[in-house]
Protein backbone atom coordinates (compact mmCIF):
# COMPACT_ATOMS: atom_id res chain seq x y z
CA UNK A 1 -25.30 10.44 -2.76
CA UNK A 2 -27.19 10.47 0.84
CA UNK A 3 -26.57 6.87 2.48
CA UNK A 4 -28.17 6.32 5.67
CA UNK A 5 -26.21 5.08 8.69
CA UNK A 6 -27.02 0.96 8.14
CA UNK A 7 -26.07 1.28 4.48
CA UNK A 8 -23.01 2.90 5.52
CA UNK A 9 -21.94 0.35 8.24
CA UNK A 10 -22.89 -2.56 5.71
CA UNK A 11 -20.88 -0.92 3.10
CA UNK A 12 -17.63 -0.39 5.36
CA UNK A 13 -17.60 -3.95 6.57
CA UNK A 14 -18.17 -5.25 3.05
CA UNK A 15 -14.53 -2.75 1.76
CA UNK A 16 -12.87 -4.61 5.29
CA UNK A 17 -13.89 -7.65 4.28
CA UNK A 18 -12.10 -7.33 0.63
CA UNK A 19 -9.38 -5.50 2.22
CA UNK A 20 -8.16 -8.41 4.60
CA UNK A 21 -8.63 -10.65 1.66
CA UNK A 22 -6.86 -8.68 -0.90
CA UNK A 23 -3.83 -10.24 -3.12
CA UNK A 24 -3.79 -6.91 -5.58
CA UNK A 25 -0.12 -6.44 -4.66
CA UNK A 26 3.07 -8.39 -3.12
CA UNK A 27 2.35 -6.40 0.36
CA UNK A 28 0.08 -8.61 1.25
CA UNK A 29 2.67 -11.42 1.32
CA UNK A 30 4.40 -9.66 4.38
CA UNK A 31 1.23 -8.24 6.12
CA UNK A 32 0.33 -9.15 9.69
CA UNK A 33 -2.91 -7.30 9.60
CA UNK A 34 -4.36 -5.32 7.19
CA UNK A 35 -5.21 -1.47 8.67
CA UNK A 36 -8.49 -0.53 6.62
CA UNK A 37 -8.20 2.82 8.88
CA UNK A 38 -11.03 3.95 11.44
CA UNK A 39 -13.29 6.54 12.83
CA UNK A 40 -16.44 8.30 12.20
CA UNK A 41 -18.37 7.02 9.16
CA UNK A 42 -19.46 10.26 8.92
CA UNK A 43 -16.62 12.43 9.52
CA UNK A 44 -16.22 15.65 8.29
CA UNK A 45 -12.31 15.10 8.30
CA UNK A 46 -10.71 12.40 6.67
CA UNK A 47 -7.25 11.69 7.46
CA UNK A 48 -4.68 10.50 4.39
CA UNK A 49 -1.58 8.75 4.88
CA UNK A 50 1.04 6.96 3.60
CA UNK A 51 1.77 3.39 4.64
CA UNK A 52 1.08 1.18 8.53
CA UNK A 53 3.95 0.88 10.48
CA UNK A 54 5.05 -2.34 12.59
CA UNK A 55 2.86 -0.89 15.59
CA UNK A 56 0.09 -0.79 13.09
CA UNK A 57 0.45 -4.30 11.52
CA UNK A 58 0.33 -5.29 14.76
CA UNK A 59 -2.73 -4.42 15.40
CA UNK A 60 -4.41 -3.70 12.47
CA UNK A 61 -5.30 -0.23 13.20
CA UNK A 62 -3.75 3.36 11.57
CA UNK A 63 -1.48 5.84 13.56
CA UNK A 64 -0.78 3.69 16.58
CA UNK A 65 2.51 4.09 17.59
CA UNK A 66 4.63 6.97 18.08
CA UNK A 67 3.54 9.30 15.07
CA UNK A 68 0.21 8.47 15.94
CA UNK A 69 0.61 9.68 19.55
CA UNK A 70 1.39 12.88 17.69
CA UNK A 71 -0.96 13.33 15.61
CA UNK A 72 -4.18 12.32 19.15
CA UNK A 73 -1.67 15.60 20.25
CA UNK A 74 -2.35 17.53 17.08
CA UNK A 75 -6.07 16.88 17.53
CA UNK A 76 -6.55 17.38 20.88
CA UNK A 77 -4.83 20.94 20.04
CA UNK A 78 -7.56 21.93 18.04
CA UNK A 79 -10.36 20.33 20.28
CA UNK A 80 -11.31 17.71 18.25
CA UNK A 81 -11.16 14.25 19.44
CA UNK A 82 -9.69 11.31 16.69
CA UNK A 83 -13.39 9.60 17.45
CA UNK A 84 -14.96 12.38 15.45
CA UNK A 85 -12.51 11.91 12.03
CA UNK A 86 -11.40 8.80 9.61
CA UNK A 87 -8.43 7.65 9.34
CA UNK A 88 -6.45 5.39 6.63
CA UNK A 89 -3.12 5.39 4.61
CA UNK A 90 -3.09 5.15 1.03
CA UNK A 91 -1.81 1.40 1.42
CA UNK A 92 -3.58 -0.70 3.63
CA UNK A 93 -1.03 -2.96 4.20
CA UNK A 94 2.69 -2.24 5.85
CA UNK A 95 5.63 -2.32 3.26
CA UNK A 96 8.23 -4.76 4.16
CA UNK A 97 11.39 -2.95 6.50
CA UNK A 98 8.81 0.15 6.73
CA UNK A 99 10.04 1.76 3.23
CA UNK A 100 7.81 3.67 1.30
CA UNK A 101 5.12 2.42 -0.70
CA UNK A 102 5.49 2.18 -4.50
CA UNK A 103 3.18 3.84 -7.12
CA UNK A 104 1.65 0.33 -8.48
CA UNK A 105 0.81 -0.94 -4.67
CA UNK A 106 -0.84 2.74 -4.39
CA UNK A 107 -2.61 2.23 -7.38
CA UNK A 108 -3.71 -1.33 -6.46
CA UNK A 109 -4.94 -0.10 -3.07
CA UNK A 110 -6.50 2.86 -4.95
CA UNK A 111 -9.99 0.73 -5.32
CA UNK A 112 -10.15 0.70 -1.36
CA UNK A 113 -8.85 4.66 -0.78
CA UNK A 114 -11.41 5.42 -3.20
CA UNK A 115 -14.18 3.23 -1.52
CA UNK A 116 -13.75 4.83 1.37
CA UNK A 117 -13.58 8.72 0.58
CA UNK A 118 -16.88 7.81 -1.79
CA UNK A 119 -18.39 6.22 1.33
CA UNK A 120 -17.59 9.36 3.99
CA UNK A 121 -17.89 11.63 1.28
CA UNK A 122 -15.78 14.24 3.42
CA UNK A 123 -15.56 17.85 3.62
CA UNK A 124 -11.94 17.99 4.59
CA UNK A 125 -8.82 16.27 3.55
CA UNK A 126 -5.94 16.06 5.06
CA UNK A 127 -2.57 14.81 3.59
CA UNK A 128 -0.25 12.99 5.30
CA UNK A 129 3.37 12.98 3.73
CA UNK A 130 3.94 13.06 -0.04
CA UNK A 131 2.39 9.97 -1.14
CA UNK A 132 -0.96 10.77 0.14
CA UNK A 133 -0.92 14.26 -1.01
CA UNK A 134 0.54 13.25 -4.66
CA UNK A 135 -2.51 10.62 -4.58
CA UNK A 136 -5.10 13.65 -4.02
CA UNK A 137 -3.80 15.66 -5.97
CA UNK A 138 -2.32 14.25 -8.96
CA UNK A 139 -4.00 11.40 -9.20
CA UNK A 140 -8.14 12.17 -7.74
CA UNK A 141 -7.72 15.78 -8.10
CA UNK A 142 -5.87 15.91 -11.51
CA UNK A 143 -3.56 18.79 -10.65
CA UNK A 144 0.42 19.13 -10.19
CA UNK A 145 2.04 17.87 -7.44
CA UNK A 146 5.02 20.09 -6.33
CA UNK A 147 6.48 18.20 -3.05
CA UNK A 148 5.23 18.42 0.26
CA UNK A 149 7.29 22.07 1.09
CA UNK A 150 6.38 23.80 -1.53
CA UNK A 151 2.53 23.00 -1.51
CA UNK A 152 1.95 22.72 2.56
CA UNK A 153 0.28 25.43 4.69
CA UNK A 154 -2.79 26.33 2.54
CA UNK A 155 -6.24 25.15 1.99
CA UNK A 156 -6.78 23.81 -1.21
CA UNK A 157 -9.94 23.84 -3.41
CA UNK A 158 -10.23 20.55 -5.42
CA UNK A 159 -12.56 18.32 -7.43
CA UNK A 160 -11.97 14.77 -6.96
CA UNK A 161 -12.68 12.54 -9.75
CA UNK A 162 -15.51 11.00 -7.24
CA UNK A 163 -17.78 13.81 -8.04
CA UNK A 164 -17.18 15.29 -4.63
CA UNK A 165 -16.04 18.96 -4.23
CA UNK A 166 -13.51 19.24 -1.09
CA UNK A 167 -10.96 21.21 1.25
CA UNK A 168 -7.57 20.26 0.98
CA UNK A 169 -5.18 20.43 3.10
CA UNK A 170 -1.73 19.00 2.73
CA UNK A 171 1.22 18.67 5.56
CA UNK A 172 3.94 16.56 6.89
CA UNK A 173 3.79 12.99 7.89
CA UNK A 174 3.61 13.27 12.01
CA UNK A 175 6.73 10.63 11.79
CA UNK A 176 8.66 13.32 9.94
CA UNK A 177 7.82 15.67 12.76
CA UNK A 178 9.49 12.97 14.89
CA UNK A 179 12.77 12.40 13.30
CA UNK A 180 12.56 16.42 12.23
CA UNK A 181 11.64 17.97 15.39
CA UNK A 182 11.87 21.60 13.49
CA UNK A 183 8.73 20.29 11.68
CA UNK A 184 6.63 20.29 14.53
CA UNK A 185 6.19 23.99 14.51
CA UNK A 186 4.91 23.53 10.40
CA UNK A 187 2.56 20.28 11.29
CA UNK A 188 0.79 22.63 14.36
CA UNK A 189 0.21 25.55 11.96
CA UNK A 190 -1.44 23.27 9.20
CA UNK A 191 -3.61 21.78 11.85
CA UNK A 192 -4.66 25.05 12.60
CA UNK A 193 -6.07 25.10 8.81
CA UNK A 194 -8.16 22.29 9.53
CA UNK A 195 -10.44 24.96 12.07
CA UNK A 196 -10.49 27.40 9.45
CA UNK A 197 -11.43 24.94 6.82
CA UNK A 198 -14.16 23.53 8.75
CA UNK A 199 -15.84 26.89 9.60
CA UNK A 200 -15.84 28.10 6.37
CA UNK A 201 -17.30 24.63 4.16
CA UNK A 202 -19.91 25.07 7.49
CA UNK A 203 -20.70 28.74 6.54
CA UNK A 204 -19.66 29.62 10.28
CA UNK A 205 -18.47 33.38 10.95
CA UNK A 206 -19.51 34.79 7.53
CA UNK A 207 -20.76 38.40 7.62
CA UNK A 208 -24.19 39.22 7.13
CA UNK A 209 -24.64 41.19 3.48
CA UNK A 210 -27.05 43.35 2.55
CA UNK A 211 -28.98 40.47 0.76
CA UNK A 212 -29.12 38.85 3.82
CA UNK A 213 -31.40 41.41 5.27
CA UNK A 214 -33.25 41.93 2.26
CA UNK A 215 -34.21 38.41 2.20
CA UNK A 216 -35.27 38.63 6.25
């Protein structure tokens, strides 16, 4: 589906608007804000997470507080600025005493994590943390979920019930990295997959074949 740029704006602010109205599960009984997420419209990377934090609720906007001070370092790494990517959580509102979210407030907020992957229609995905990366997989992706160690540092291809066709990519939860410092060292090399992912759904560095030059 090719949306131009006002469509896409109009569309966003309409999925905000229902998100800071919604009632689909309790957490919006202990909200502060809702945290729709942010970024590019039109971002190549889209950034899956699992639930705002107190930072975030707040002030209504993902990745805020310390893990998300981590993860602008992750970025910056790699050279590319958190302007350029989206970023949401596959709740939209924060769970009371920060615990994780449950499967039937996912699946409530599923009609906005959806809305929002159909709108920006990315090229990359990256999980944050099990829940986001069971939600991908398991439930968009239909395929097994196997826990965050086992499936981390590859790319994944998958199929997304949205009729979109994208990279995968599934790590640790920055905040993990925080209370686990020896995952740092994992969450840097699966950042480095985003790169590679990005050159390769661009068709950057590919070798010339002999077609090539038959066809010039």
């Amino acid at each position: 589906m090719a949306w131009c740029m006002q469509d896409k704006e109009s569309s966003w602010l309409k999925i905000v608007e229902q998100i800071k109205t919604c009632t689909l599960c309790p957490l919006h009984k202990y909200r502060r804000n809702p945290v729709p997420g942010e970024g590019s419209l039109n971002a190549e990377i889209f950034f899956l997470g699992e639930a705002p934090g107190r930072r975030e609720d707040e002030m209504g906007r993902p990745f805020v507080g310390a893990a998300g001070q981590l993860l602008n370092k992750l970025l910056e790494d790699i050279n590319i600025k958190r302007s350029e990517v989206f970023i949401t959580n596959v709740v939209k509102c924060r769970p009371p005493n920060n615990r994780d979210p449950k499967d039937d407030e996912i699946r409530a907020c599923s009609v906005y994590t959806d809305s929002l992957i159909s709108l920006i229609r990315p090229k990359v995905i990256v999980t944050l943390g099990n829940h986001a990366g069971r939600y991908i997989f398991e439930f968009l992706g239909n395929r097994r979920w196997l826990g965050i160690s086992k499936i981390r540092g590859k790319v994944y291809e998958v199929n997304l019930r949205l009729d979109l066709r994208v990279k995968v990519i599934p790590t640790y939860h920055p905040a993990a990295a925080l209370y686990n410092p020896q995952l740092r060292e994992a969450l840097e090399s699966d950042f480095k997959l985003i790169v590679k992912a990005l050159s390769e759904v661009r068709g950057e560095g590919r070798r010339p074949t002999l077609l090539n030059f038959i066809k010039h």
